[in-house]
N, C-alpha and C. Protein backbone atom coordinates (compact mmCIF):
# COMPACT_ATOMS: atom_id res chain seq x y z
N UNK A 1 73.98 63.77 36.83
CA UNK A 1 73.27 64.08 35.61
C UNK A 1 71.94 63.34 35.61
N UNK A 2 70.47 63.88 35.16
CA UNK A 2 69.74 63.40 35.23
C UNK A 2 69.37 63.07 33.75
N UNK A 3 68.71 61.94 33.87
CA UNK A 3 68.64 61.53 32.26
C UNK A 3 67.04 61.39 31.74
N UNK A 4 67.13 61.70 30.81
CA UNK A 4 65.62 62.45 30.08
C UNK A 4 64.61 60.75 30.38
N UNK A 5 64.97 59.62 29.48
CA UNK A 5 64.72 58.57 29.42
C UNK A 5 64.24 58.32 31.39
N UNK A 6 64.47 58.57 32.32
CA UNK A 6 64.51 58.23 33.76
C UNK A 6 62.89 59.63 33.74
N UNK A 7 63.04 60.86 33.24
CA UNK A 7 61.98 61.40 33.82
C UNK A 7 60.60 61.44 32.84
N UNK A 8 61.09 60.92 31.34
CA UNK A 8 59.67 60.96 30.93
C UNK A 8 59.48 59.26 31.48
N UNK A 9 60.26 58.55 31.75
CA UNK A 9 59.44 57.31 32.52
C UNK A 9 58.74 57.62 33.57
N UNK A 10 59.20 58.44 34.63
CA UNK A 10 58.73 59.06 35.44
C UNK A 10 57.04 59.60 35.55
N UNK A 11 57.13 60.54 34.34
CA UNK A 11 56.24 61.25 34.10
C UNK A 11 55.14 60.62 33.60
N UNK A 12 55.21 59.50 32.60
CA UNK A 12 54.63 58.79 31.93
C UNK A 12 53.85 57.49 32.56
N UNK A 13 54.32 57.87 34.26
CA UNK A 13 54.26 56.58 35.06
C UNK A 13 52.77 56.30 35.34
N UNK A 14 52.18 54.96 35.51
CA UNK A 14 50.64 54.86 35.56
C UNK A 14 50.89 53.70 36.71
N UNK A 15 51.06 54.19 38.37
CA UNK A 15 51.11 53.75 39.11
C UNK A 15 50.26 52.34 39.78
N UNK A 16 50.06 51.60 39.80
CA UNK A 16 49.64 50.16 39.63
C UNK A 16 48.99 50.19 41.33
N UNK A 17 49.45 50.61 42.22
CA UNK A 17 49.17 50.35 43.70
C UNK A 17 49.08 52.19 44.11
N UNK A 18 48.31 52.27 44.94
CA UNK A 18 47.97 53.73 45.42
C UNK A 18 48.95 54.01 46.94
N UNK A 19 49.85 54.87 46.39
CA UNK A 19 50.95 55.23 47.46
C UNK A 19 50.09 55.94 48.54
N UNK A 20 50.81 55.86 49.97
CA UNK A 20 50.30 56.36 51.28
C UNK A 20 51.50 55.79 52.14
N UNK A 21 50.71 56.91 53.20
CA UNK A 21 52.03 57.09 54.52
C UNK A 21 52.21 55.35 54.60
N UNK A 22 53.56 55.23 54.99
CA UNK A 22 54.09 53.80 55.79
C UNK A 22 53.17 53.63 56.71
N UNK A 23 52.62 52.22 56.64
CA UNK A 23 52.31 52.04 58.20
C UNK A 23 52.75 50.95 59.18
N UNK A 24 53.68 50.28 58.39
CA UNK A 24 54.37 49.58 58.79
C UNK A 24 55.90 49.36 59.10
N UNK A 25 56.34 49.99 60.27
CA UNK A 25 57.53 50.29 59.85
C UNK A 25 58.91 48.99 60.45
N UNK A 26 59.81 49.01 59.70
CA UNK A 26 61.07 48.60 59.76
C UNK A 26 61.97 49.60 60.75
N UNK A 27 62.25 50.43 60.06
CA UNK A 27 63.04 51.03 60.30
C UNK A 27 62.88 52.76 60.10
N UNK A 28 62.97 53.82 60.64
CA UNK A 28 62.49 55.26 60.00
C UNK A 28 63.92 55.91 59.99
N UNK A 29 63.68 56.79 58.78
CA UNK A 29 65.55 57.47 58.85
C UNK A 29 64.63 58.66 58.34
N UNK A 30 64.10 59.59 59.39
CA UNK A 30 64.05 60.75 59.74
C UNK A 30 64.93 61.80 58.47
N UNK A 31 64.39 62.42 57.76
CA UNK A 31 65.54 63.74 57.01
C UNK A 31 66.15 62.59 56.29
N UNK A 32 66.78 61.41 55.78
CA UNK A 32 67.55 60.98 55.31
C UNK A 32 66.35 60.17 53.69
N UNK A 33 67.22 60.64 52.83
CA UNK A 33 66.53 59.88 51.06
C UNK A 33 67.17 58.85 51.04
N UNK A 34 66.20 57.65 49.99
CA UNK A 34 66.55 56.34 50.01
C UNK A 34 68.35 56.49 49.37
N UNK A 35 68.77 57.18 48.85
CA UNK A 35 70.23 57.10 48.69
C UNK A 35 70.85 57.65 49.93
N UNK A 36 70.86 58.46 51.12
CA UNK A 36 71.03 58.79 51.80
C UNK A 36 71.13 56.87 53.07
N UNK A 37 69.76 56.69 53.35
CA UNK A 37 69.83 55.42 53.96
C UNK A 37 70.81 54.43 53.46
N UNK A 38 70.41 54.27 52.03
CA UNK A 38 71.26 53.11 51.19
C UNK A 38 72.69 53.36 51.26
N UNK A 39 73.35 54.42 51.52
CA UNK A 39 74.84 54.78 51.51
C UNK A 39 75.20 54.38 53.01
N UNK A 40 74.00 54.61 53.73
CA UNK A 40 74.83 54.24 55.46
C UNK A 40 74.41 52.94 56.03
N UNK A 41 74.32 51.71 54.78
CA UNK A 41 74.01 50.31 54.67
C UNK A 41 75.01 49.84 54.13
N UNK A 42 75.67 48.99 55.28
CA UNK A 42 77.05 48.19 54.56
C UNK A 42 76.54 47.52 53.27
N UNK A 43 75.43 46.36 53.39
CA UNK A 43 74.78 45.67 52.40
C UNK A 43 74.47 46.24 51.08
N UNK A 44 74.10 47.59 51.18
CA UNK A 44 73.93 47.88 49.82
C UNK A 44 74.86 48.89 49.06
N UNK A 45 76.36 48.94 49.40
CA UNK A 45 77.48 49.55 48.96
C UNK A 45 77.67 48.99 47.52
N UNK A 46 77.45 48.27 46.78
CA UNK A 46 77.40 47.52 44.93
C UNK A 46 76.39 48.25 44.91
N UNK A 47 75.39 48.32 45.08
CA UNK A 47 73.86 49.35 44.55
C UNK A 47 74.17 50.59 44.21
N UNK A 48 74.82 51.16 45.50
CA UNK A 48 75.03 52.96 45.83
C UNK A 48 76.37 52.89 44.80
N UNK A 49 76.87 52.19 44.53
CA UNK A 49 78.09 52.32 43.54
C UNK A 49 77.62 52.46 42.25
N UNK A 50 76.41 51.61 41.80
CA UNK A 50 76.01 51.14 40.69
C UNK A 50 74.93 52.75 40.16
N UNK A 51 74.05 53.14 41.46
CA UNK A 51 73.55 53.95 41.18
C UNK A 51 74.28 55.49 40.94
N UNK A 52 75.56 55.81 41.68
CA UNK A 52 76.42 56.57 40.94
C UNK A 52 76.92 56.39 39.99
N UNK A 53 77.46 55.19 39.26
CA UNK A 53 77.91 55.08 37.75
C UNK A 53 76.69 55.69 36.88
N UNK A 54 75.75 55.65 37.33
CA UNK A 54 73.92 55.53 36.28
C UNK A 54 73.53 56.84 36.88
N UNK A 55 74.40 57.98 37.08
CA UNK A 55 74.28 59.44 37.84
C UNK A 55 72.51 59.21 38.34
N UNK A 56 72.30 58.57 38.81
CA UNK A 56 70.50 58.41 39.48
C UNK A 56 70.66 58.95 41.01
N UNK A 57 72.15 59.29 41.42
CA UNK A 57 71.91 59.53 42.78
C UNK A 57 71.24 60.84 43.18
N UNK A 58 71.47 61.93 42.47
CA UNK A 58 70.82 63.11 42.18
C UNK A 58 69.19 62.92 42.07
N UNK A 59 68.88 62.63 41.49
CA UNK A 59 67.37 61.67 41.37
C UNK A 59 66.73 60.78 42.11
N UNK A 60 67.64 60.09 42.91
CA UNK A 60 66.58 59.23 43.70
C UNK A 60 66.39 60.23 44.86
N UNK A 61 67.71 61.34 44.98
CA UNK A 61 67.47 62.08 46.26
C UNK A 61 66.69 63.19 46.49
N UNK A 62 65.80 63.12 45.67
CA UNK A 62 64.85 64.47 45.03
C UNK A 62 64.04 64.07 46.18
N UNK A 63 62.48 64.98 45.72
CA UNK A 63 61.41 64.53 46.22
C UNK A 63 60.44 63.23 46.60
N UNK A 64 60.83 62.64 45.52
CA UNK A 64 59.59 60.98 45.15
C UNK A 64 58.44 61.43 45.92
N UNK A 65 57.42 60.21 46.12
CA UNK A 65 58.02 59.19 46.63
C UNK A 65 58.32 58.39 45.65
N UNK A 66 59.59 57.43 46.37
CA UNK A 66 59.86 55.98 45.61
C UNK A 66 59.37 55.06 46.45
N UNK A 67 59.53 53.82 45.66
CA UNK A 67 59.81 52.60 46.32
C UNK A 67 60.94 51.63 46.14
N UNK A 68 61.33 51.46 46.09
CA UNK A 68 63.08 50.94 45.66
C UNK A 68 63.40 49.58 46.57
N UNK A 69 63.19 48.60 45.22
CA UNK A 69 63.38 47.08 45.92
C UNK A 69 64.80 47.28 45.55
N UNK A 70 65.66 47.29 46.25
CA UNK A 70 66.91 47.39 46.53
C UNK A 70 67.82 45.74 46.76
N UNK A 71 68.47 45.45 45.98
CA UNK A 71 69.57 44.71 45.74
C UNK A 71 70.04 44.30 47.08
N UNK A 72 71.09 43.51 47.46
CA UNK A 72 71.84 43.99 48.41
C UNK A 72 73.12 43.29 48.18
N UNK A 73 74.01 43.38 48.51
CA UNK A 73 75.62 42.87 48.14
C UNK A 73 75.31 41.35 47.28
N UNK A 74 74.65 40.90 47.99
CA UNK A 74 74.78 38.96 47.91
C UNK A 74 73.69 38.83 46.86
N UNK A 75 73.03 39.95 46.58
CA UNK A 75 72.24 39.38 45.19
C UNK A 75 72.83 39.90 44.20
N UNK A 76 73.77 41.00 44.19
CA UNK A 76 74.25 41.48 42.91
C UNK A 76 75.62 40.68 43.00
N UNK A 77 75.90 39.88 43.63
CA UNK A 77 76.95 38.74 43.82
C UNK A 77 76.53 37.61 43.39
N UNK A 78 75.32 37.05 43.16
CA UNK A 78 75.01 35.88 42.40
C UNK A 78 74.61 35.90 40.98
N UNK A 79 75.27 37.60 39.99
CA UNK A 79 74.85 37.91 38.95
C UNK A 79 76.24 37.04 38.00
N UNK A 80 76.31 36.72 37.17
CA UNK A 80 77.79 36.03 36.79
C UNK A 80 78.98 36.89 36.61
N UNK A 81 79.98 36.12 36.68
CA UNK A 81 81.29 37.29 36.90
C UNK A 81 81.33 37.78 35.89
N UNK A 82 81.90 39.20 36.80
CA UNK A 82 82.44 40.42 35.97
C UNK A 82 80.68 41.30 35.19
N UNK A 83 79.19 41.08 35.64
CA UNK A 83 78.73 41.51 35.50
C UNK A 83 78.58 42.61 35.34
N UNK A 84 78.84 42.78 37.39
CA UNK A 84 78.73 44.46 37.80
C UNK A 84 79.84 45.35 37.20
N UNK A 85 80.98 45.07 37.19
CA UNK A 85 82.06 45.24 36.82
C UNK A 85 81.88 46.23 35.25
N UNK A 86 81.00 45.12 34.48
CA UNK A 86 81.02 45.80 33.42
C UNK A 86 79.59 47.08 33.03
N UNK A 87 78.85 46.67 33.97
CA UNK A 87 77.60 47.26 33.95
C UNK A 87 77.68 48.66 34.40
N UNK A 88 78.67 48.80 35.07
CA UNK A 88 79.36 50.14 35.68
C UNK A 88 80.20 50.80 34.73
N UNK A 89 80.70 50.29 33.80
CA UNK A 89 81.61 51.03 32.85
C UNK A 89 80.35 52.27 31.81
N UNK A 90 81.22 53.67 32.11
CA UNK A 90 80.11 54.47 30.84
C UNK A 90 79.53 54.00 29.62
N UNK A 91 80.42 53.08 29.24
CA UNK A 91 79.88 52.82 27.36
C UNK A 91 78.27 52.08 28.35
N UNK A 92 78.47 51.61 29.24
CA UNK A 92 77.16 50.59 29.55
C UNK A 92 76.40 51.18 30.21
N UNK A 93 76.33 52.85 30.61
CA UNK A 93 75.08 53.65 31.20
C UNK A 93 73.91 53.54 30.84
N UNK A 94 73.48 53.04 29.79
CA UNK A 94 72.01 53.19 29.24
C UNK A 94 71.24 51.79 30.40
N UNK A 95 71.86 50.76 29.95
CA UNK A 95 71.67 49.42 29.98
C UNK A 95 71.48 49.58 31.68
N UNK A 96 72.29 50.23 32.19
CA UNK A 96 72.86 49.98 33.96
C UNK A 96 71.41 50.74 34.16
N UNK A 97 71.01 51.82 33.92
CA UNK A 97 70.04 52.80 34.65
C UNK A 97 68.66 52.17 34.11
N UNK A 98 68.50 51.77 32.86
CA UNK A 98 67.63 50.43 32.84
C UNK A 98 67.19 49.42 33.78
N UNK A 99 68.32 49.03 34.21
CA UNK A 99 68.10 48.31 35.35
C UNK A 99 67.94 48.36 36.55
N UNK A 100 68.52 49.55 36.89
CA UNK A 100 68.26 50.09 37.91
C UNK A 100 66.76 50.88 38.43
N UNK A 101 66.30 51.44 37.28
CA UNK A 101 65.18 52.24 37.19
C UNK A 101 63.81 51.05 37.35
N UNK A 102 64.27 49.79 36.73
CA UNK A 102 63.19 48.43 37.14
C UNK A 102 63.61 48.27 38.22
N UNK A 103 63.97 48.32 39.16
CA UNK A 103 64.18 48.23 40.76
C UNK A 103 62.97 49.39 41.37
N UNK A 104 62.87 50.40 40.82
CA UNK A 104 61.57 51.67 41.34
C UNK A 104 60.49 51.41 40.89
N UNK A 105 59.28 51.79 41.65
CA UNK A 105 58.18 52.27 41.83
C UNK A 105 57.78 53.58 42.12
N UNK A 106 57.55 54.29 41.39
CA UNK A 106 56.72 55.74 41.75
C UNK A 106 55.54 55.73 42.97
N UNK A 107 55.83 56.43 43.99
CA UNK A 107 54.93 56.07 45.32
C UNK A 107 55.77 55.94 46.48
N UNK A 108 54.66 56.05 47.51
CA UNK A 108 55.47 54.79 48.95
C UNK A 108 54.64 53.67 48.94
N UNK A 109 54.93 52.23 49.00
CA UNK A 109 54.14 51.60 48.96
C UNK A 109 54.76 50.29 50.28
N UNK A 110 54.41 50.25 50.83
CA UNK A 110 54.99 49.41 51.78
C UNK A 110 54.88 48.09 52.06
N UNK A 111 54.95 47.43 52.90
CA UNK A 111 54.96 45.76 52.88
C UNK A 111 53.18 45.36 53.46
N UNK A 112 52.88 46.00 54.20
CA UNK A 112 51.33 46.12 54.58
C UNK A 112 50.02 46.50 53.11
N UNK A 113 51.25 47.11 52.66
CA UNK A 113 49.99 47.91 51.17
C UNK A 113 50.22 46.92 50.23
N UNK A 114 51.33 46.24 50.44
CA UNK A 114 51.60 45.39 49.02
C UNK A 114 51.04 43.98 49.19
N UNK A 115 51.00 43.52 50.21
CA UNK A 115 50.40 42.57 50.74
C UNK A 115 48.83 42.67 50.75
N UNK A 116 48.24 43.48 50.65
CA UNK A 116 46.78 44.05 50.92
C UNK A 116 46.46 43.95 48.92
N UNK A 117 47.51 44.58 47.99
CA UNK A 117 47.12 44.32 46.97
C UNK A 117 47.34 43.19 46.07
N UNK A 118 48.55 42.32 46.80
CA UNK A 118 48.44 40.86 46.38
C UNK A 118 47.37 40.57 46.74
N UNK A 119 47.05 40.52 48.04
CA UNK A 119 45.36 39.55 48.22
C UNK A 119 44.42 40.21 47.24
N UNK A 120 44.20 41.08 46.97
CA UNK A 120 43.20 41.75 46.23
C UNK A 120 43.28 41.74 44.94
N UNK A 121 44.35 41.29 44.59
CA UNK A 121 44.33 40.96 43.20
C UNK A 121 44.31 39.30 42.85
N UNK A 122 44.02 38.84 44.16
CA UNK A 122 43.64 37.28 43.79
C UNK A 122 45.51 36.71 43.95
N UNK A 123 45.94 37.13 44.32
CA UNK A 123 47.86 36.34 44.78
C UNK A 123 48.56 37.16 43.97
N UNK A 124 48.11 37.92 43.02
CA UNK A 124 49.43 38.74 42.41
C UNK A 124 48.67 40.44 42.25
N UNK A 125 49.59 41.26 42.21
CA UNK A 125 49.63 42.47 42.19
C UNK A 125 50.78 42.77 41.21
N UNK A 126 50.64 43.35 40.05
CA UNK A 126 51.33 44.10 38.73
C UNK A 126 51.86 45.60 39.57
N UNK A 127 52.97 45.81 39.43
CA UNK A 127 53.70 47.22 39.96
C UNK A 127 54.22 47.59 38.01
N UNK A 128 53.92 49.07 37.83
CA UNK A 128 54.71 49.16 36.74
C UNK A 128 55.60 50.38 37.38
N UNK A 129 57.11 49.82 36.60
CA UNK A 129 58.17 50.49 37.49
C UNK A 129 58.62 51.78 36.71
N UNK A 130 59.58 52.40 37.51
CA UNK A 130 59.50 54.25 36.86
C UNK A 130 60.77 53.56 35.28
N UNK A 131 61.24 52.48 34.91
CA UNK A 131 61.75 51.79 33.61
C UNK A 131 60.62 51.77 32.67
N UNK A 132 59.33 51.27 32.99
CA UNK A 132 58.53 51.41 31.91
C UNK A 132 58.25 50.08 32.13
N UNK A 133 58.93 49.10 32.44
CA UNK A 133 58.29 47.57 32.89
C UNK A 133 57.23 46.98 33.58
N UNK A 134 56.97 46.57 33.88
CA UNK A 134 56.34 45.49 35.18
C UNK A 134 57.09 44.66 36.15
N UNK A 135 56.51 44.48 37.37
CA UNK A 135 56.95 43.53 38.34
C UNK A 135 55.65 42.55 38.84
N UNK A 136 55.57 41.99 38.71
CA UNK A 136 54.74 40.59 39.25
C UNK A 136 54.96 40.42 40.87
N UNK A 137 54.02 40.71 41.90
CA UNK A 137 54.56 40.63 43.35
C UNK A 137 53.45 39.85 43.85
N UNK A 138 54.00 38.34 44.50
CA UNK A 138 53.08 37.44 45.10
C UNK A 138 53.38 37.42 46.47
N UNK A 139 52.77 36.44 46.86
CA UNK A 139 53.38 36.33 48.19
C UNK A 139 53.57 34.25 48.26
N UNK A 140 54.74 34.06 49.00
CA UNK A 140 55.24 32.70 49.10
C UNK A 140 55.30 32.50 51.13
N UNK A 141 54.24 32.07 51.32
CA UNK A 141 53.88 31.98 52.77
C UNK A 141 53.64 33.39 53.00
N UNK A 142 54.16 34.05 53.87
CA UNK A 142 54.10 35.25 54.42
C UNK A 142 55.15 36.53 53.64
N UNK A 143 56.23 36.04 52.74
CA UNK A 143 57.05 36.95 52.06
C UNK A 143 56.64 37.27 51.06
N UNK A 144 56.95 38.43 50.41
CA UNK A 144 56.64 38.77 49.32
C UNK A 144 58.06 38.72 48.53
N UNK A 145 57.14 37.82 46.84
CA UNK A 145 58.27 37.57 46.18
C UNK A 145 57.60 38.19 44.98
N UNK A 146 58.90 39.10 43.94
CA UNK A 146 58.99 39.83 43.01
C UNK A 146 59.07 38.82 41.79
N UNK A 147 58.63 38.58 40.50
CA UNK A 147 59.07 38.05 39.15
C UNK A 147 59.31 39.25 38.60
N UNK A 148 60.50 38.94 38.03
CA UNK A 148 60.66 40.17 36.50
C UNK A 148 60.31 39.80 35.16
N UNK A 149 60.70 40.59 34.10
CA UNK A 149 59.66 39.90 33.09
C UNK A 149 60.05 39.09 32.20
N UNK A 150 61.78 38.62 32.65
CA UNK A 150 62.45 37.43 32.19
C UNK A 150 61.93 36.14 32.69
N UNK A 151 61.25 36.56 34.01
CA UNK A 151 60.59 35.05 34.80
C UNK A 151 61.60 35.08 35.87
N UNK A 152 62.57 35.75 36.17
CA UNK A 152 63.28 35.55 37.30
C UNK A 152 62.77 36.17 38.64
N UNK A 153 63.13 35.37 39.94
CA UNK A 153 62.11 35.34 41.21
C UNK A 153 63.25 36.31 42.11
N UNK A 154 63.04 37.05 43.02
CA UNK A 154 63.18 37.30 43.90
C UNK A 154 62.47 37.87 45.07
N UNK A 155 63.26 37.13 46.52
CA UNK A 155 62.43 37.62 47.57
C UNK A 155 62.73 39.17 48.13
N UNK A 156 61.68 39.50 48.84
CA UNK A 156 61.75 40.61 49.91
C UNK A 156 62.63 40.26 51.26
N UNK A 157 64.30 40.72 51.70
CA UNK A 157 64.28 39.97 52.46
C UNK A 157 64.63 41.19 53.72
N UNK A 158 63.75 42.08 53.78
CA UNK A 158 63.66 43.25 54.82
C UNK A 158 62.72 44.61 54.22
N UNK A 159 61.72 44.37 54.90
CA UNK A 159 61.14 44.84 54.10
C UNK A 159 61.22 46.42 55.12
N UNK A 160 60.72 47.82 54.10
CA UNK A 160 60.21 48.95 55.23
C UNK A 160 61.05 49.67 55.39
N UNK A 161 62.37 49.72 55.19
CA UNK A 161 63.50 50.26 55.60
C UNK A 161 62.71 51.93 54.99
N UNK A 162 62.56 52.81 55.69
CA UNK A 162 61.82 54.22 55.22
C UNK A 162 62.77 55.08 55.07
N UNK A 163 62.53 56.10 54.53
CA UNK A 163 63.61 57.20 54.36
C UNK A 163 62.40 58.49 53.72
N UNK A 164 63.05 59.49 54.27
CA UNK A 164 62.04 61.10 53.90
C UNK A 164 61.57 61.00 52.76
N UNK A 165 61.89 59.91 51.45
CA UNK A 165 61.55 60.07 50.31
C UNK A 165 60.67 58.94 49.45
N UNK A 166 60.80 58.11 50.67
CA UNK A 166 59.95 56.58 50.05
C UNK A 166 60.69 55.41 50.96
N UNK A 167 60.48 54.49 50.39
CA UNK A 167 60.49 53.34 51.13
C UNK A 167 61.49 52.01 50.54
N UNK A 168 62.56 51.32 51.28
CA UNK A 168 63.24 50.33 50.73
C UNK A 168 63.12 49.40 50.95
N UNK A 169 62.91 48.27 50.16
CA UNK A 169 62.34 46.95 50.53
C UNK A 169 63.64 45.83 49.77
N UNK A 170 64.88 45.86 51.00
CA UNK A 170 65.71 44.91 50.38
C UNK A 170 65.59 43.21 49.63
N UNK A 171 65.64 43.36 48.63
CA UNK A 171 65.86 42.14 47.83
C UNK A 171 66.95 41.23 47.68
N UNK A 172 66.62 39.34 47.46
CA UNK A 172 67.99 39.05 46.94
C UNK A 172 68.77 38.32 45.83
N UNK A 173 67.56 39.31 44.67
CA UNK A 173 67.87 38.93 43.56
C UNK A 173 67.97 40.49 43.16
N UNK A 174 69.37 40.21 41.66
CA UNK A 174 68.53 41.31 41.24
C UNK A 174 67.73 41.21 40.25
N UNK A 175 66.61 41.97 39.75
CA UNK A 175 65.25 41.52 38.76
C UNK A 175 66.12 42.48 37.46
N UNK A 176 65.61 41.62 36.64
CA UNK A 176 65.81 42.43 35.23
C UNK A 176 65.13 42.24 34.19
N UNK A 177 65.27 43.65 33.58
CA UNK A 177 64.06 43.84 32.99
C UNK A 177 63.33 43.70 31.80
């Protein structure tokens, strides 16, 4: 099911960084969408779970592009117990795809482009995500690290992972929004 709230964010989106081909690549998955990649990633099996409870799988597997700082087991494992657990239950769909939807960027934007607009924005670069939020993206030596707009940090810790539809840049926090 696609949910109205996910496409007028969508639609409404005022992209912060100017999407273009990858040029940096990780990894390429040929024909395969970032839910497609993300399902044949042991690491991000809590995500691909989370994003079927929040019916977004239909949606992320569309056209995009996205960009999708993606979770991975051990950051949605340092959320407190029984988080995910409950964040997955229907009464809590609104809240879950909320959060999930601050994980996207409208675009491809890659680790070369994002790095190019941290420097250019003087150490930080503003992403506004297809939620309607912001992400704060610096860089800490050579990584790029995400703030959300609680103030909570997370790193990039693989960046590039590509797919026919945009680009995944595993994280190991999750940001909220």
């Amino acid at each position: 099911m696609r949910t109205p709230t996910f496409f007028a964010a969508l639609a409404g989106l005022t992209l912060a960084a100017t999407p273009a081909a990858a040029l940096d690549h990780h990894s390429t998955m040929p024909g395969k969408t970032v839910v497609e990649v993300a399902v044949g990633n042991p690491d991000f099996s809590t995500l691909v779970a989370a994003v079927k409870a929040a019916d977004l799988a239909t949606t992320l597997s569309g056209k995009g592009p996205f960009t999708v700082f993606a979770p991975t087991n051990a950051a949605f494992a340092k959320l407190p117990a029984g988080t995910v657990e409950t964040l997955v239950q229907p009464a809590n769909k609104a809240t879950l795809t909320s959060i999930l939807t601050y994980h996207v960027v409208a675009g491809r934007v890659n680790a070369a482009q994002l790095t190019k607009l941290i420097k250019d924005g003087g150490g930080t670069a503003t992403l506004t995500t297809v939620q309607g939020g912001t992400l704060k993206a610096s860089l800490m030596g050579s990584r790029i690290m995400l703030t959300d707009a609680k103030g909570g940090m997370s790193h990039v810790v693989t960046a590039n992972i590509n797919a026919s539809n945009g680009v995944i840049h595993a994280i190991d926090t999750v940001v909220m929004p």
